[in-house]
Protein backbone atom coordinates (compact mmCIF):
# COMPACT_ATOMS: atom_id res chain seq x y z
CA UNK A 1 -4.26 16.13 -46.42
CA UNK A 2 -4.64 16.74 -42.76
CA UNK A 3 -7.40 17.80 -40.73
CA UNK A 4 -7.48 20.37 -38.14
CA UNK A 5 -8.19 19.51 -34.20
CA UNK A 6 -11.42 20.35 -33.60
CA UNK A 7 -11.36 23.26 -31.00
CA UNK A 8 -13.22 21.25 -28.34
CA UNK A 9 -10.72 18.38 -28.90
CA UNK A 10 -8.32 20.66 -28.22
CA UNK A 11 -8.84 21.27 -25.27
CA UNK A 12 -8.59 17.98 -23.91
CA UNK A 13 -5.11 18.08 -25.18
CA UNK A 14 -4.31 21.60 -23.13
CA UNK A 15 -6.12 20.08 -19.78
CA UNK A 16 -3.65 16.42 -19.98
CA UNK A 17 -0.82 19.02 -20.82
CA UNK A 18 -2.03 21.36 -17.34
CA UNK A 19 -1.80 18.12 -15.35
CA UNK A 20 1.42 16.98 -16.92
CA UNK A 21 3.01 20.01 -15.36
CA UNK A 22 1.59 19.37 -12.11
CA UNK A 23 2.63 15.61 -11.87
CA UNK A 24 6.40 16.90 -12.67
CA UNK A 25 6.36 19.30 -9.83
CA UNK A 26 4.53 16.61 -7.79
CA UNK A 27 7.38 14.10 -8.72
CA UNK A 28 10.29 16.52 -7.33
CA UNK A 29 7.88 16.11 -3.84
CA UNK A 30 7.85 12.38 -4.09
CA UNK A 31 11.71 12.27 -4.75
CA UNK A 32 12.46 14.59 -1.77
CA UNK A 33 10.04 12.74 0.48
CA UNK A 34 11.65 9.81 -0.56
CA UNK A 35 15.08 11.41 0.31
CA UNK A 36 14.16 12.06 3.78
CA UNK A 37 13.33 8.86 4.62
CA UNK A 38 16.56 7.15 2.94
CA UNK A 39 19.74 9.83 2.60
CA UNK A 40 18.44 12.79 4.52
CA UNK A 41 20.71 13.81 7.30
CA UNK A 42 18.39 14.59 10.21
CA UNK A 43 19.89 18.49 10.63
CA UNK A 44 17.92 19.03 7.52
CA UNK A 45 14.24 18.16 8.39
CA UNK A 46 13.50 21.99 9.28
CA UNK A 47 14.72 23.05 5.59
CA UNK A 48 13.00 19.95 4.12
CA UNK A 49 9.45 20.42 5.77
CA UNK A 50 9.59 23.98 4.02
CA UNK A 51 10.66 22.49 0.87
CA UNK A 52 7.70 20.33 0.94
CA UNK A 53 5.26 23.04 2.08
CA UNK A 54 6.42 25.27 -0.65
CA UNK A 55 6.11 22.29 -3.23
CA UNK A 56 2.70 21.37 -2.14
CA UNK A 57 0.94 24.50 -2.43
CA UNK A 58 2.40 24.89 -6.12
CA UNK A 59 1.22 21.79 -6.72
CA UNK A 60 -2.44 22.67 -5.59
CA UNK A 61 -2.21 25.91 -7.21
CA UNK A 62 -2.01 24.15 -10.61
CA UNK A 63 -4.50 21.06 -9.85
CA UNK A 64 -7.18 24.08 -8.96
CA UNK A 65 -6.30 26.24 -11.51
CA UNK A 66 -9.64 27.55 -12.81
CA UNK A 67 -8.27 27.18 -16.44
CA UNK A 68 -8.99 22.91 -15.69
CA UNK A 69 -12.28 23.16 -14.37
CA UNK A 70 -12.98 25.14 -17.52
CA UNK A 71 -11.21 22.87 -19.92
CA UNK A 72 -12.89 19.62 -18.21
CA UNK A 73 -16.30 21.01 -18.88
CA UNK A 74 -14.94 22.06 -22.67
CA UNK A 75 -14.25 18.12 -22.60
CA UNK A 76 -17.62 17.37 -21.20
CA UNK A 77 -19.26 18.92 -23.76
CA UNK A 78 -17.14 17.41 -26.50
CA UNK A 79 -19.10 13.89 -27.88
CA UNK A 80 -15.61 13.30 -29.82
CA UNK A 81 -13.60 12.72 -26.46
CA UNK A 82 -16.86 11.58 -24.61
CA UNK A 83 -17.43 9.08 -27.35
CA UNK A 84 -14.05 7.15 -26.20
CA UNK A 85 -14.08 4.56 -23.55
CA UNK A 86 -10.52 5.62 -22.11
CA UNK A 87 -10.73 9.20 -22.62
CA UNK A 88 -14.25 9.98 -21.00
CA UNK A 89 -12.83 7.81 -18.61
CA UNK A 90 -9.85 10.02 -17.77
CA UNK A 91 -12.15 13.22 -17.82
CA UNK A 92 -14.68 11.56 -15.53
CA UNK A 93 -11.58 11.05 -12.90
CA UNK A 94 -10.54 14.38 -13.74
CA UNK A 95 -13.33 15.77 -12.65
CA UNK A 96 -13.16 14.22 -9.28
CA UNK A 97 -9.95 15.19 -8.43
CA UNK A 98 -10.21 18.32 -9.39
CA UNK A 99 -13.38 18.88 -7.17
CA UNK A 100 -12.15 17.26 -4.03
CA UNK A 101 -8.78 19.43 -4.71
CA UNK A 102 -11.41 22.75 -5.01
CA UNK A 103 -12.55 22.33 -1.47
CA UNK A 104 -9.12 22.20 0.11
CA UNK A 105 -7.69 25.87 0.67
CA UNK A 106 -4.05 26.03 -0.05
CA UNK A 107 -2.79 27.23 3.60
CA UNK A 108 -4.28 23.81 4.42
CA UNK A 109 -2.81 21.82 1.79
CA UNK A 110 0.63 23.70 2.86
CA UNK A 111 0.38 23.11 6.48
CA UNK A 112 -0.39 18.90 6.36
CA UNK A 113 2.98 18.80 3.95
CA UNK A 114 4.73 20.61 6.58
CA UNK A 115 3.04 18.56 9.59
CA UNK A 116 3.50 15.46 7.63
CA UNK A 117 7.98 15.83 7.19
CA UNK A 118 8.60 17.53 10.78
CA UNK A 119 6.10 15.18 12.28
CA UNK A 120 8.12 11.81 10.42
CA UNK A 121 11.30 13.06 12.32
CA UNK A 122 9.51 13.09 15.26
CA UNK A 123 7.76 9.87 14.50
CA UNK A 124 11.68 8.23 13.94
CA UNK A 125 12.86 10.47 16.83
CA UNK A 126 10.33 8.66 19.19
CA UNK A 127 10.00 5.21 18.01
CA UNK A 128 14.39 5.11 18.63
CA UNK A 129 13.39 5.59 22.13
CA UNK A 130 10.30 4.33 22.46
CA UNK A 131 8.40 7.64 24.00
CA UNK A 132 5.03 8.23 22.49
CA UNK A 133 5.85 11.27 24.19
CA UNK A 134 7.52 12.77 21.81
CA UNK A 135 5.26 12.20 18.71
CA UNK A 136 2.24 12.94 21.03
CA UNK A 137 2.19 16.75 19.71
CA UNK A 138 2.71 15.62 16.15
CA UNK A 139 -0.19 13.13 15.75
CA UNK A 140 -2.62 15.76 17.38
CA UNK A 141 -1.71 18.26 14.82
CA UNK A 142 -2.25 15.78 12.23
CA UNK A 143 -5.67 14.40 13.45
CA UNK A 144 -6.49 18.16 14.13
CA UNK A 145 -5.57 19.09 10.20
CA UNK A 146 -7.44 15.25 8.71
CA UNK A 147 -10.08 16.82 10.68
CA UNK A 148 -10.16 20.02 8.97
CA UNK A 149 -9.64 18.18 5.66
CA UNK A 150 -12.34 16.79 6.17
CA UNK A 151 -14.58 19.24 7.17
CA UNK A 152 -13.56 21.29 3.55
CA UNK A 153 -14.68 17.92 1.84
CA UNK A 154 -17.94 17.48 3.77
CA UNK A 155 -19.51 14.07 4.07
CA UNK A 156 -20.25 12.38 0.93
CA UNK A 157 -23.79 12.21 -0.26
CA UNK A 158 -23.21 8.01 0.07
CA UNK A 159 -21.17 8.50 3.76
CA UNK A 160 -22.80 9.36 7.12
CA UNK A 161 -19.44 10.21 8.92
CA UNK A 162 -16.54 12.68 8.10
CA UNK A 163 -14.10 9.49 8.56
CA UNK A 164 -15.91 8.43 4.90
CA UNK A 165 -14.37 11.77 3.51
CA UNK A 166 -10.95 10.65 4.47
CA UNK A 167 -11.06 7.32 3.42
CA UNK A 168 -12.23 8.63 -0.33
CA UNK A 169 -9.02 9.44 -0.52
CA UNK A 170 -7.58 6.20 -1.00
CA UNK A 171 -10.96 3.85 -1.50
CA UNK A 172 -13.45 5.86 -3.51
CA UNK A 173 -17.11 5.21 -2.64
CA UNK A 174 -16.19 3.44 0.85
CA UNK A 175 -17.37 3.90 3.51
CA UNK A 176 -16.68 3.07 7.75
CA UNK A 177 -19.94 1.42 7.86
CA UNK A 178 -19.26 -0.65 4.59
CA UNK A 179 -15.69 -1.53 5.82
CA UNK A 180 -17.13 -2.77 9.07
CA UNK A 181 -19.39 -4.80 6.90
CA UNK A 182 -17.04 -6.54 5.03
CA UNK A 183 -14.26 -6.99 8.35
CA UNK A 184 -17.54 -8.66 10.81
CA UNK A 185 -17.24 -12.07 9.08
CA UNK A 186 -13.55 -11.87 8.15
CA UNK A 187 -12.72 -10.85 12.41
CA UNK A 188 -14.96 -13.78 12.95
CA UNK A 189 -13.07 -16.53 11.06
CA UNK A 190 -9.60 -15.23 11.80
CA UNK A 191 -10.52 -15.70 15.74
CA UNK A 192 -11.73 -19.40 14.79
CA UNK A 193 -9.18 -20.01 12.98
CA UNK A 194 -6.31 -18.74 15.28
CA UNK A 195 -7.73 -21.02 17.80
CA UNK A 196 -7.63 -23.73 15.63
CA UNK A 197 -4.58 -23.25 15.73
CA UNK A 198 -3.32 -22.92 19.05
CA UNK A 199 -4.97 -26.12 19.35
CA UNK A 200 -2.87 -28.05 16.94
CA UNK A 201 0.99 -28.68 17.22
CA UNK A 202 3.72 -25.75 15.78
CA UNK A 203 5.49 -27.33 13.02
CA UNK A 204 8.77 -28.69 14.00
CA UNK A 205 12.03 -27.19 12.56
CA UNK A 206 11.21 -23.97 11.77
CA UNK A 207 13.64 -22.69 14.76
CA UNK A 208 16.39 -23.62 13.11
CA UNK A 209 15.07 -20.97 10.19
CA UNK A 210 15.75 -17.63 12.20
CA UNK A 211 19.72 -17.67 12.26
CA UNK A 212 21.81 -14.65 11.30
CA UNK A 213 22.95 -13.91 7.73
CA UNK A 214 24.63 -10.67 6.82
CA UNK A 215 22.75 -7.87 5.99
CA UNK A 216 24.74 -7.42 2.48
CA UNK A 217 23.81 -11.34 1.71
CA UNK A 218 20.17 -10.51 2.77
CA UNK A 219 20.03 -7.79 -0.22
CA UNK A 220 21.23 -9.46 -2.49
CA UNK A 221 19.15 -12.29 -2.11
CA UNK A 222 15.71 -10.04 -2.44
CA UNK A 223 17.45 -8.43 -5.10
CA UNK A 224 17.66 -11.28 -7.16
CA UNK A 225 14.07 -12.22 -6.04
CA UNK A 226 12.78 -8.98 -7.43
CA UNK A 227 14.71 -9.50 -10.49
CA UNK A 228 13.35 -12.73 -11.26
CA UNK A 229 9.53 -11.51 -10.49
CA UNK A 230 10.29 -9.04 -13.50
CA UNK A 231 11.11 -5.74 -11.38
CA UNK A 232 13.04 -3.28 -13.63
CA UNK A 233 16.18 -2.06 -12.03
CA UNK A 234 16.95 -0.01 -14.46
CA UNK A 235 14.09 2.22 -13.71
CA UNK A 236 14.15 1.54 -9.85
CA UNK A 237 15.96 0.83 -7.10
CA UNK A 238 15.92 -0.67 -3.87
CA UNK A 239 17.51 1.10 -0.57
CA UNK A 240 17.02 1.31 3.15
CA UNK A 241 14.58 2.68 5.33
CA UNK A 242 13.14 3.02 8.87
CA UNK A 243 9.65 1.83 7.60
CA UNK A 244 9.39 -0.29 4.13
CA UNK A 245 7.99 1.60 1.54
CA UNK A 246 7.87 1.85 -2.63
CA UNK A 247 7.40 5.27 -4.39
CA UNK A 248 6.61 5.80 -7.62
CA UNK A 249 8.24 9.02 -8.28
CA UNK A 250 7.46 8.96 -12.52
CA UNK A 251 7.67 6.98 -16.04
CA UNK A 252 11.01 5.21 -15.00
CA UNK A 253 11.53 6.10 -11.70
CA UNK A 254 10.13 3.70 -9.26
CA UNK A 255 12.03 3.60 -5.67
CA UNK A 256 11.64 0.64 -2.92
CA UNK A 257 13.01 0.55 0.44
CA UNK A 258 13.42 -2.22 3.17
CA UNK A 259 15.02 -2.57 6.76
CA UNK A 260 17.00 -5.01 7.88
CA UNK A 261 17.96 -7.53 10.65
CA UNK A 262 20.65 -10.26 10.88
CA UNK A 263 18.40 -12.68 12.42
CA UNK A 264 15.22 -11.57 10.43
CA UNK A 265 15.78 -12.94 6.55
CA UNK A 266 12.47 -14.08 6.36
CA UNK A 267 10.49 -10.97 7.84
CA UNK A 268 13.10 -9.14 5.22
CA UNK A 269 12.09 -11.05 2.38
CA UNK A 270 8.38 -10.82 3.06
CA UNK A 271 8.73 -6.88 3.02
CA UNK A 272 10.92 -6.99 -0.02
CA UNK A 273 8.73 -8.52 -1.58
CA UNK A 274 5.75 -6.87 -0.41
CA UNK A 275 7.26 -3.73 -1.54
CA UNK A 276 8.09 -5.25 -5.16
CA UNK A 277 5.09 -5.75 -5.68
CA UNK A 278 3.92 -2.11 -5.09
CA UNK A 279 6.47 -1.36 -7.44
CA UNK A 280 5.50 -3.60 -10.62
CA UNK A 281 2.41 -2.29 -10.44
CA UNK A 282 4.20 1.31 -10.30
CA UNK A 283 6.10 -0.75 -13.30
CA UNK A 284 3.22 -1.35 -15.64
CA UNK A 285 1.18 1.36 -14.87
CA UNK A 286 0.45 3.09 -18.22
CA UNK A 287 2.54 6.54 -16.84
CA UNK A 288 4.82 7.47 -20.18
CA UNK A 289 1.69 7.66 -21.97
CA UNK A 290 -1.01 8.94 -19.35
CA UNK A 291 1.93 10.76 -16.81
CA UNK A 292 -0.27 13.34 -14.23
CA UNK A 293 -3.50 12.28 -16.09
CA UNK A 294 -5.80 9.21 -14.06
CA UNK A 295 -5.49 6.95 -16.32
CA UNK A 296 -1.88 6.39 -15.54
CA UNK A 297 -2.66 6.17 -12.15
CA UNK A 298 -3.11 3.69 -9.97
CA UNK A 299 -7.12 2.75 -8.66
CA UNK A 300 -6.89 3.15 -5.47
CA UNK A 301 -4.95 2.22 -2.31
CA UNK A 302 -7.02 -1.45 -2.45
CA UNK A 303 -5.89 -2.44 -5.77
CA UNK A 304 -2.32 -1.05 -5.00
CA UNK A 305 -2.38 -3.16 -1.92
CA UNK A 306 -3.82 -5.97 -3.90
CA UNK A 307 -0.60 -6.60 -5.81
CA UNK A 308 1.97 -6.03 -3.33
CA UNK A 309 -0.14 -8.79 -0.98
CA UNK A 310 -0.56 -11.61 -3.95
CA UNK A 311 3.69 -11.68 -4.44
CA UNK A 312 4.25 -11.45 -0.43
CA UNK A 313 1.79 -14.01 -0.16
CA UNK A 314 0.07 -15.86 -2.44
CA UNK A 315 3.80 -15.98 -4.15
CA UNK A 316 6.48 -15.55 -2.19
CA UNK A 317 5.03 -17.34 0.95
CA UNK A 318 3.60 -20.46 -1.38
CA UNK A 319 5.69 -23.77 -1.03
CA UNK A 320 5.81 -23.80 -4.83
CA UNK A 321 8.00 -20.96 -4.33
CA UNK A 322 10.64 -22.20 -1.94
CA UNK A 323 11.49 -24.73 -4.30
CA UNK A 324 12.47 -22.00 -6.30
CA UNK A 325 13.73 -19.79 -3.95
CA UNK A 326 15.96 -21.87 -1.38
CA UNK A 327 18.29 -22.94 -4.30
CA UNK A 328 19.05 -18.96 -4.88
CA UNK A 329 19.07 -18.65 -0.87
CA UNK A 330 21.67 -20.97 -0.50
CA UNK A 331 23.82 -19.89 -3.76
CA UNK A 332 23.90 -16.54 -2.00
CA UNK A 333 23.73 -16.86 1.51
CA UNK A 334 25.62 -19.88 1.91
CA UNK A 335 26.64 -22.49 4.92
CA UNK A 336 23.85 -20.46 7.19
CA UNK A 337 21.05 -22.02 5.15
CA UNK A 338 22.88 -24.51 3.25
CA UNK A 339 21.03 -27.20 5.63
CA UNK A 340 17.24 -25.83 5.18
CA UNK A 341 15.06 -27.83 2.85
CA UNK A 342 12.17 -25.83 0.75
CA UNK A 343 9.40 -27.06 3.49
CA UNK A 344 11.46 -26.28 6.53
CA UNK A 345 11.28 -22.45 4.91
CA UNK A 346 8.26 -22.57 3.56
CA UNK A 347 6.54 -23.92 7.54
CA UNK A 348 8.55 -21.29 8.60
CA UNK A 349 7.55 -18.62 7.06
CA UNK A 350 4.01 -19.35 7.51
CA UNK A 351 4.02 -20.25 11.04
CA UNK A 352 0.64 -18.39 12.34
CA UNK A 353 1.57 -16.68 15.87
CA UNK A 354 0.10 -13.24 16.95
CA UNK A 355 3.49 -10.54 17.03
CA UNK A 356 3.28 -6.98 17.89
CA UNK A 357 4.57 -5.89 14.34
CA UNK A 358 2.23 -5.71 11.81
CA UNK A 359 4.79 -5.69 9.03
CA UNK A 360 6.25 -9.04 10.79
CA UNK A 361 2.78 -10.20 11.25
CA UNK A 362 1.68 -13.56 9.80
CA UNK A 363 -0.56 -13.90 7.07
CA UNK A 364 -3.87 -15.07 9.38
CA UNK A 365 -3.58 -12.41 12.42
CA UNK A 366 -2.16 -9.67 9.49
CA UNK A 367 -5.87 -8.28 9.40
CA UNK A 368 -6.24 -8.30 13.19
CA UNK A 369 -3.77 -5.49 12.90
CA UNK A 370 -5.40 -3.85 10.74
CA UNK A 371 -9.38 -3.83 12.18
CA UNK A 372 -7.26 -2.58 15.09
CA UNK A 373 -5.79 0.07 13.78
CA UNK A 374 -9.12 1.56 11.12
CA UNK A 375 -11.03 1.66 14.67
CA UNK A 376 -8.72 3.75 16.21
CA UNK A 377 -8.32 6.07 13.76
CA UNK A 378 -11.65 6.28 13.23
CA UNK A 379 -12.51 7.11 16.97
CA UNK A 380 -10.03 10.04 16.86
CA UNK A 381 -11.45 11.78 13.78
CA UNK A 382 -14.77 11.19 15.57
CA UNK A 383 -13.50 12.64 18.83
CA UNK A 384 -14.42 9.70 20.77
CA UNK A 385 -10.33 9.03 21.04
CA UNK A 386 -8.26 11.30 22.10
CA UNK A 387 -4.54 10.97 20.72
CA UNK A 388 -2.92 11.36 24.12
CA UNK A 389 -4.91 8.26 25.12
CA UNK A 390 -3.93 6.07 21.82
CA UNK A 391 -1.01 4.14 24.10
CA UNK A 392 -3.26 2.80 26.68
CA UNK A 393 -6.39 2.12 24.29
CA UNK A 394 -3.86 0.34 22.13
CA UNK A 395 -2.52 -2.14 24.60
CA UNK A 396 -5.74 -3.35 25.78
CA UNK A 397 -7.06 -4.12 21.94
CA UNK A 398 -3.69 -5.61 21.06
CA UNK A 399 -4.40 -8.01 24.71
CA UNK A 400 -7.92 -8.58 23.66
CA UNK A 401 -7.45 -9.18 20.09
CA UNK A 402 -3.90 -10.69 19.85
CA UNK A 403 -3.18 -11.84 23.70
CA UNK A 404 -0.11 -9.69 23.77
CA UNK A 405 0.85 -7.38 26.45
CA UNK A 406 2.55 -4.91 24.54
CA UNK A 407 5.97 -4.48 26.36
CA UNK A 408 6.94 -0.54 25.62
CA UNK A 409 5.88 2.35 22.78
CA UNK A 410 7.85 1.23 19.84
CA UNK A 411 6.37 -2.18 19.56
CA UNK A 412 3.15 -0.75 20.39
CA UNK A 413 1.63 2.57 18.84
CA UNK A 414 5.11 4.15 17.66
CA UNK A 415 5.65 1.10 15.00
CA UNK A 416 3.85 2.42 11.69
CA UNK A 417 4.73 5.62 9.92
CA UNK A 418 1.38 6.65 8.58
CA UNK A 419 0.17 9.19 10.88
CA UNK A 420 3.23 10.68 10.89
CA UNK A 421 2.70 11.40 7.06
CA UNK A 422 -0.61 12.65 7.98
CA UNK A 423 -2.05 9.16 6.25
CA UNK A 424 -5.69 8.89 8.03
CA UNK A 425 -7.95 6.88 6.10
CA UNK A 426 -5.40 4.67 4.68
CA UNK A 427 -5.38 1.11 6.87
CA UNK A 428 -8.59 -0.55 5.90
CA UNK A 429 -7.07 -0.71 2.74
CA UNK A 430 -4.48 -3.22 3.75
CA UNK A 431 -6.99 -5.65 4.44
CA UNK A 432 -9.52 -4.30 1.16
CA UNK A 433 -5.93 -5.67 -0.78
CA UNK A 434 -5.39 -8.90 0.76
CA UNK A 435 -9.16 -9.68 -0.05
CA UNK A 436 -8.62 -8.15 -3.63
CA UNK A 437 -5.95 -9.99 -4.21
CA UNK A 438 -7.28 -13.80 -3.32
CA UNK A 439 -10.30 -12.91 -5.64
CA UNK A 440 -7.62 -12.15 -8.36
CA UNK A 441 -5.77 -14.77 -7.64
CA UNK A 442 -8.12 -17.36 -8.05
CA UNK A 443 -9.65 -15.63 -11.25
CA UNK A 444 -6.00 -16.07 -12.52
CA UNK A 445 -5.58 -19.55 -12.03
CA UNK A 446 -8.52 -20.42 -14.22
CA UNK A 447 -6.39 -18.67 -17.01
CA UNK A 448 -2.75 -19.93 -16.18
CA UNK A 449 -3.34 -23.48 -14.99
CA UNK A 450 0.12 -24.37 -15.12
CA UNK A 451 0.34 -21.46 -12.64
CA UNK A 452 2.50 -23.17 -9.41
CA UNK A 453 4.18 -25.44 -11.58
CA UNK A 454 6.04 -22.63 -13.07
CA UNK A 455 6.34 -20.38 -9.70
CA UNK A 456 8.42 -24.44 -8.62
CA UNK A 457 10.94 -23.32 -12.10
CA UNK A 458 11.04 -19.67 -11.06
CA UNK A 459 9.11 -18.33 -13.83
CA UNK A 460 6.94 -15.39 -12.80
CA UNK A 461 6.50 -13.98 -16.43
CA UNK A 462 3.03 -15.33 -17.10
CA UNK A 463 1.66 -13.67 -13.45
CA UNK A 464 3.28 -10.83 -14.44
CA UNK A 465 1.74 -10.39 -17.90
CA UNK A 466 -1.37 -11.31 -16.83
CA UNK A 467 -1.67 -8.60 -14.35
CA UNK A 468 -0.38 -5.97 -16.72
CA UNK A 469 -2.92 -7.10 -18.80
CA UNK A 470 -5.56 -7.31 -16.73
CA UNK A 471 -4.94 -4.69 -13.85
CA UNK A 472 -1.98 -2.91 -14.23
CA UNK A 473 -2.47 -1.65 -17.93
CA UNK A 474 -6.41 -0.16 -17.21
CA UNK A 475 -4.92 2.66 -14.89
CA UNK A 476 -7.57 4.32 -13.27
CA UNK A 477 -10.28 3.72 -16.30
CA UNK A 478 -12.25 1.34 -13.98
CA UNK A 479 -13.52 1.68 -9.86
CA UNK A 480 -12.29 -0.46 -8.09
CA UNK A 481 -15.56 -2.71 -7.26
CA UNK A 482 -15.85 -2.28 -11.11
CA UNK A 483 -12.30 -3.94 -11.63
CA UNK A 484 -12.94 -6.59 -9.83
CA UNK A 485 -16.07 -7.68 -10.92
CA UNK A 486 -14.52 -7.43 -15.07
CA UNK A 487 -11.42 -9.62 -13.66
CA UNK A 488 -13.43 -12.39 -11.37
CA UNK A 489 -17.06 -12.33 -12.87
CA UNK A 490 -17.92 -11.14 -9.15
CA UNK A 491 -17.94 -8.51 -6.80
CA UNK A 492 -15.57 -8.25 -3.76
CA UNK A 493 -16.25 -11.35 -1.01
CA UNK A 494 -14.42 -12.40 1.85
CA UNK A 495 -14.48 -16.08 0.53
CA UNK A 496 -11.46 -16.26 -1.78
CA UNK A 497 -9.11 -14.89 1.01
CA UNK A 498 -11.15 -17.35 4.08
CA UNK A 499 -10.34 -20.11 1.22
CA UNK A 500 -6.95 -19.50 0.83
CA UNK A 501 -6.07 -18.89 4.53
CA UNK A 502 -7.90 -22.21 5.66
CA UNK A 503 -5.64 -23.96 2.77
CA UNK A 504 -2.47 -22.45 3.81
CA UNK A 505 -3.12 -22.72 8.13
CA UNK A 506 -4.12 -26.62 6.34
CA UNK A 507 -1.36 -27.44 4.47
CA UNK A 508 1.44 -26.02 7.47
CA UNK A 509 -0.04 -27.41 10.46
CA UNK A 510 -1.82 -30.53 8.70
C-alpha cells in the first residue's frame, strides 16, 4: 500500500522541479560563455552578447517567478520538509536566492550579461595591445551597473557599505570591514616575511628550471597530473584560454582551461592545477541529485577557492609531490628535463619573488595581489576611484607593495578578466581560500597521517575522498564559517596559512 504526498510536501517537489528548469537554461549560458572564451571567433561577440542578454533575463524570469516565493513559503510551513536537516537546508538557501534575485529588475540583469561578453572582447582586445584605453569605457559601464546592483540589494542589515552587497554574492555574511580584519595581520607577516627573504640567499639551480618544452608536451603532462589527482575526463575537459578558468556547466559537464608558454611549464602547471582543483570540487559536488537546487551548489567563492589553492599548493607545489611528479615530467617531456632532480623543481617552483602576474605569482606575495586588488575595487564602487584613474593608482600600489615598476597596461591593470565579466566583489575571496584551505589542510592531516607519504607514490585518492566527504558532498547545506568550524573544530584564522608559508619560505631557502 502506498501513501499519498502530502500536499505541502508536494510542493517542495514542484519548487526543486521550478529551479531544475532554470539551472538547464542557466547551463546553455555557462556553455556559451565558456565558448567565447575558448572557440568563439571574435566576428561573433556582437551576436553572442545578445545571446547572453536574452539567456539571462529568461533565466531571472524563472528564479523570480512568483510561483517560488509561494512554493518556498508552502515549504516553510511544512514541519515534514522543515523537520530534515538537508532539506530545510536547501529551502533556507532558497529563500536567499530567491530574495536577492527579487530586488534585481530584469533590464538590469539583461544589461550586466550584455556588458559582461562585449566588455571580455574588449578586455582581450586591450590587454593584446596593452591600452587600458580601450577597456576604459567597458569597466565604467560595469562599475556603473555593480553600482546599481547594488543599490537594488541595499546594504545588508550586518554591512555598513554597498561594497558588502556585492561581495554577498560570492562570501555570504562578509563584509569590507571584516575582510580588512582578517588581511591586517596576514599584510603584516607577508611584508616580514618577504624581507626575510630578500635577506637570505635564492636557491641555486632553479635557472636551469625555466627552459622551453613544447606546448603539446606541456598538456599532456597536466593532463596526466589531473588524471592522477582523480579529475574525470570523461565528464570534463581541459582546453585553452586567454585567462585560466574551470566552469561547471552541469552533472557531467565540467570544463577547464589553461594558457600556455614554451618557457613557462611551471607557471602552466600551477594553473592547471589550480584550475583542477576548481573542477573536482565541480566533480563531487552533489549536482545529479540536487542540479539548480543549493544543495548541489557550491558554498561560496571561499570554499571554491579553498580547493583549487590546497592542489596548486599545498599539493602540487609540496616536495612530496615532485618526487612523484618529475618521473611523469621526464617520461613525457623528455631530454629538456631529463637532468632536473625532484628538489631542483620543487626550489623552483617555490622560489618567493614579487612578479606583476598574479596568476604567476608565488605562493607568499600571491595575497599582496590580492589586498591590492579588493581595495581598488572597493574605492570605485565607493566613488573614491575613478576607473579612468585605475592605471596610475595601480602602479604606485604595485611599487609600494611589491617594488615593481609596472612596465606597460597588460602586465599592470589589463592582466585579470574579472571586471570584464562584471565580477566586483569577487577577489578577497582568493585570499578567504588560501586561508580556508591551510585550516583544512591541517584538519586533514590529523585524519590521513600517512598523508605526504602517499602524495611521494602518487596516490591522491585518500585527499580526494576525504574532501568529498567532508566538503565537497555537503553542497551548500552549511555557511561557510559554519563549514569550517565542523571540519577543523575552529573558526577561520590566519595561523594555519602564516604556519604553512613560514614552513615552506623554511624548508626552500633554509
Amino acid at each position: 500500500m502506498t501513501t499519498a504526498t502530502p500536499a505541502k510536501t508536494k510542493a517542495y517537489e514542484e519548487l526543486t522541479s521550478l529551479l531544475r528548469d532554470a539551472a538547464v537554461l542557466h547551463s546553455m549560458q555557462a556553455t556559451l560563455a565558456w565558448d567565447q572564451e575558448t572557440m568563439m571567433p571574435p566576428g561573433g561577440a556582437p551576436l553572442r552578447a545578445e545571446q547572453l542578454e536574452t539567456l539571462a533575463g529568461m533565466v531571472h524570469t524563472k528564479k523570480t517567478d512568483p510561483r517560488i516565493g509561494e512554493l518556498i513559503a508552502a515549504c516553510e510551513d511544512d514541519s515534514e520538509v522543515m523537520g530534515d536537516a538537508r532539506r530545510s537546508a536547501n529551502v533556507r538557501e532558497i529563500r536567499r536566492d530567491y530574495e536577492l534575485a527579487t530586488k534585481l529588475p530584469g533590464s538590469l540583469v539583461g544589461e550586466l550579461a550584455r556588458a559582461s561578453s562585449l566588455g571580455m572582447e574588449a578586455w582581450k582586445d586591450a590587454r593584446s595591445k596593452s591600452d587600458f584605453a580601450i577597456f576604459l569605457p567597458w569597466l565604467q559601464k560595469t562599475v556603473d551597473l555593480n553600482r546599481r546592483k547594488a543599490e537594488c540589494y541595499g546594504v545588508p542589515s550586518w554591512g555598513a557599505e554597498l561594497y558588502d552587497a556585492l561581495m554577498d554574492e560570492y562570501e555570504p555574511k562578509m563584509t569590507a570591514a571584516r575582510t580588512q580584519e582578517i588581511f591586517r595581520p596576514l599584510r603584516e607577516f607577508t611584508v616580514k616575511l618577504v624581507e626575510r627573504v630578500k635577506a637570505s640567499k635564492a636557491p641555486a639551480g632553479v635557472d636551469e628550471v625555466h627552459t622551453a618544452i613544447p606546448i603539446e608536451k606541456q598538456k599532456e603532462f597536466s593532463r596526466r597530473v589531473l588524471e592522477a589527482f582523480g579529475f574525470d575526463f570523461r565528464c570534463g575537459r581541459l582546453d585553452e584560454s586567454a585567462h585560466p578558468f574551470c566552469e561547471g556547466a552541469g552533472p557531467g559537464d565540467v570544463r577547464l582551461t589553461n594558457r600556455y608558454s614554451e618557457k613557462a611549464w611551471l607557471d602552466q602547471l600551477s594553473s592547471a592545477s589550480h584550475e583542477g582543483g576548481h573542477g573536482l570540487y565541480e566533480q563531487g559536488l552533489p549536482k545529479a541529485e540536487y542540479f539548480g537546487q543549493p544543495l548541489g551548489d557550491a558554498i561560496s567563492l571561499g570554499i571554491h577557492e579553498s580547493q583549487s589553492r590546497m592542489w596548486e599548493n599545498q599539493i602540487a607545489r609540496s616536495r612530496g609531490f615532485w618526487e612523484w611528479a618529475i618521473g611523469v615530467a621526464k617520461d613525457v617531456m623528455g631530454a629538456p628535463v631529463a637532468g632536473m632532480s625532484a628538489d631542483q623543481v620543487f626550489r623552483a617552483a617555490n622560489v618567493v619573488e614579487p612578479s606583476f602576474i598574479r596568476v604567476e605569482a608565488d605562493e607568499v606575495t600571491y595575497n599582496l595581489h590580492i589586498m591590492l586588488r579588493f581595495d581598488l575595487e572597493r574605492a570605485m564602487i565607493a566613488g573614491d576611484l575613478k576607473p579612468k584613474d585605475l592605471p596610475g593608482i595601480w602602479n604606485e600600489r604595485m611599487k609600494k607593495d611589491l617594488g615593481l615598476t609596472v612596465p606597460d597596461d597588460r602586465r599592470g591593470c589589463l592582466q585579470d578578466v574579472h571586471w570584464s565579466m562584471g565580477a566586483i566583489g569577487y577577489f578577497a575571496t582568493y585570499t578567504f581560500g588560501n586561508l580556508y584551505s591551510a585550516q583544512f589542510w591541517e584538519a586533514m592531516a590529523r585524519a590521513i597521517p600517512d598523508r605526504d607519504d602517499q602524495i611521494r607514490r602518487g596516490e591522491f585518492g585518500a585527499i580526494l575522498a576525504w574532501l568529498r566527504e567532508h566538503i565537497h558532498g555537503v553542497g551548500r547545506q552549511y555557511s561557510a564559517g559554519e563549514l569550517c568550524e565542523r571540519v577543523t573544530g575552529k573558526p577561520l584564522a590566519s595561523e594555519p596559512l602564516m604556519r604553512h608559508l613560514e614552513a615552506k619560505v623554511e624548508s626552500v631557502y633554509g
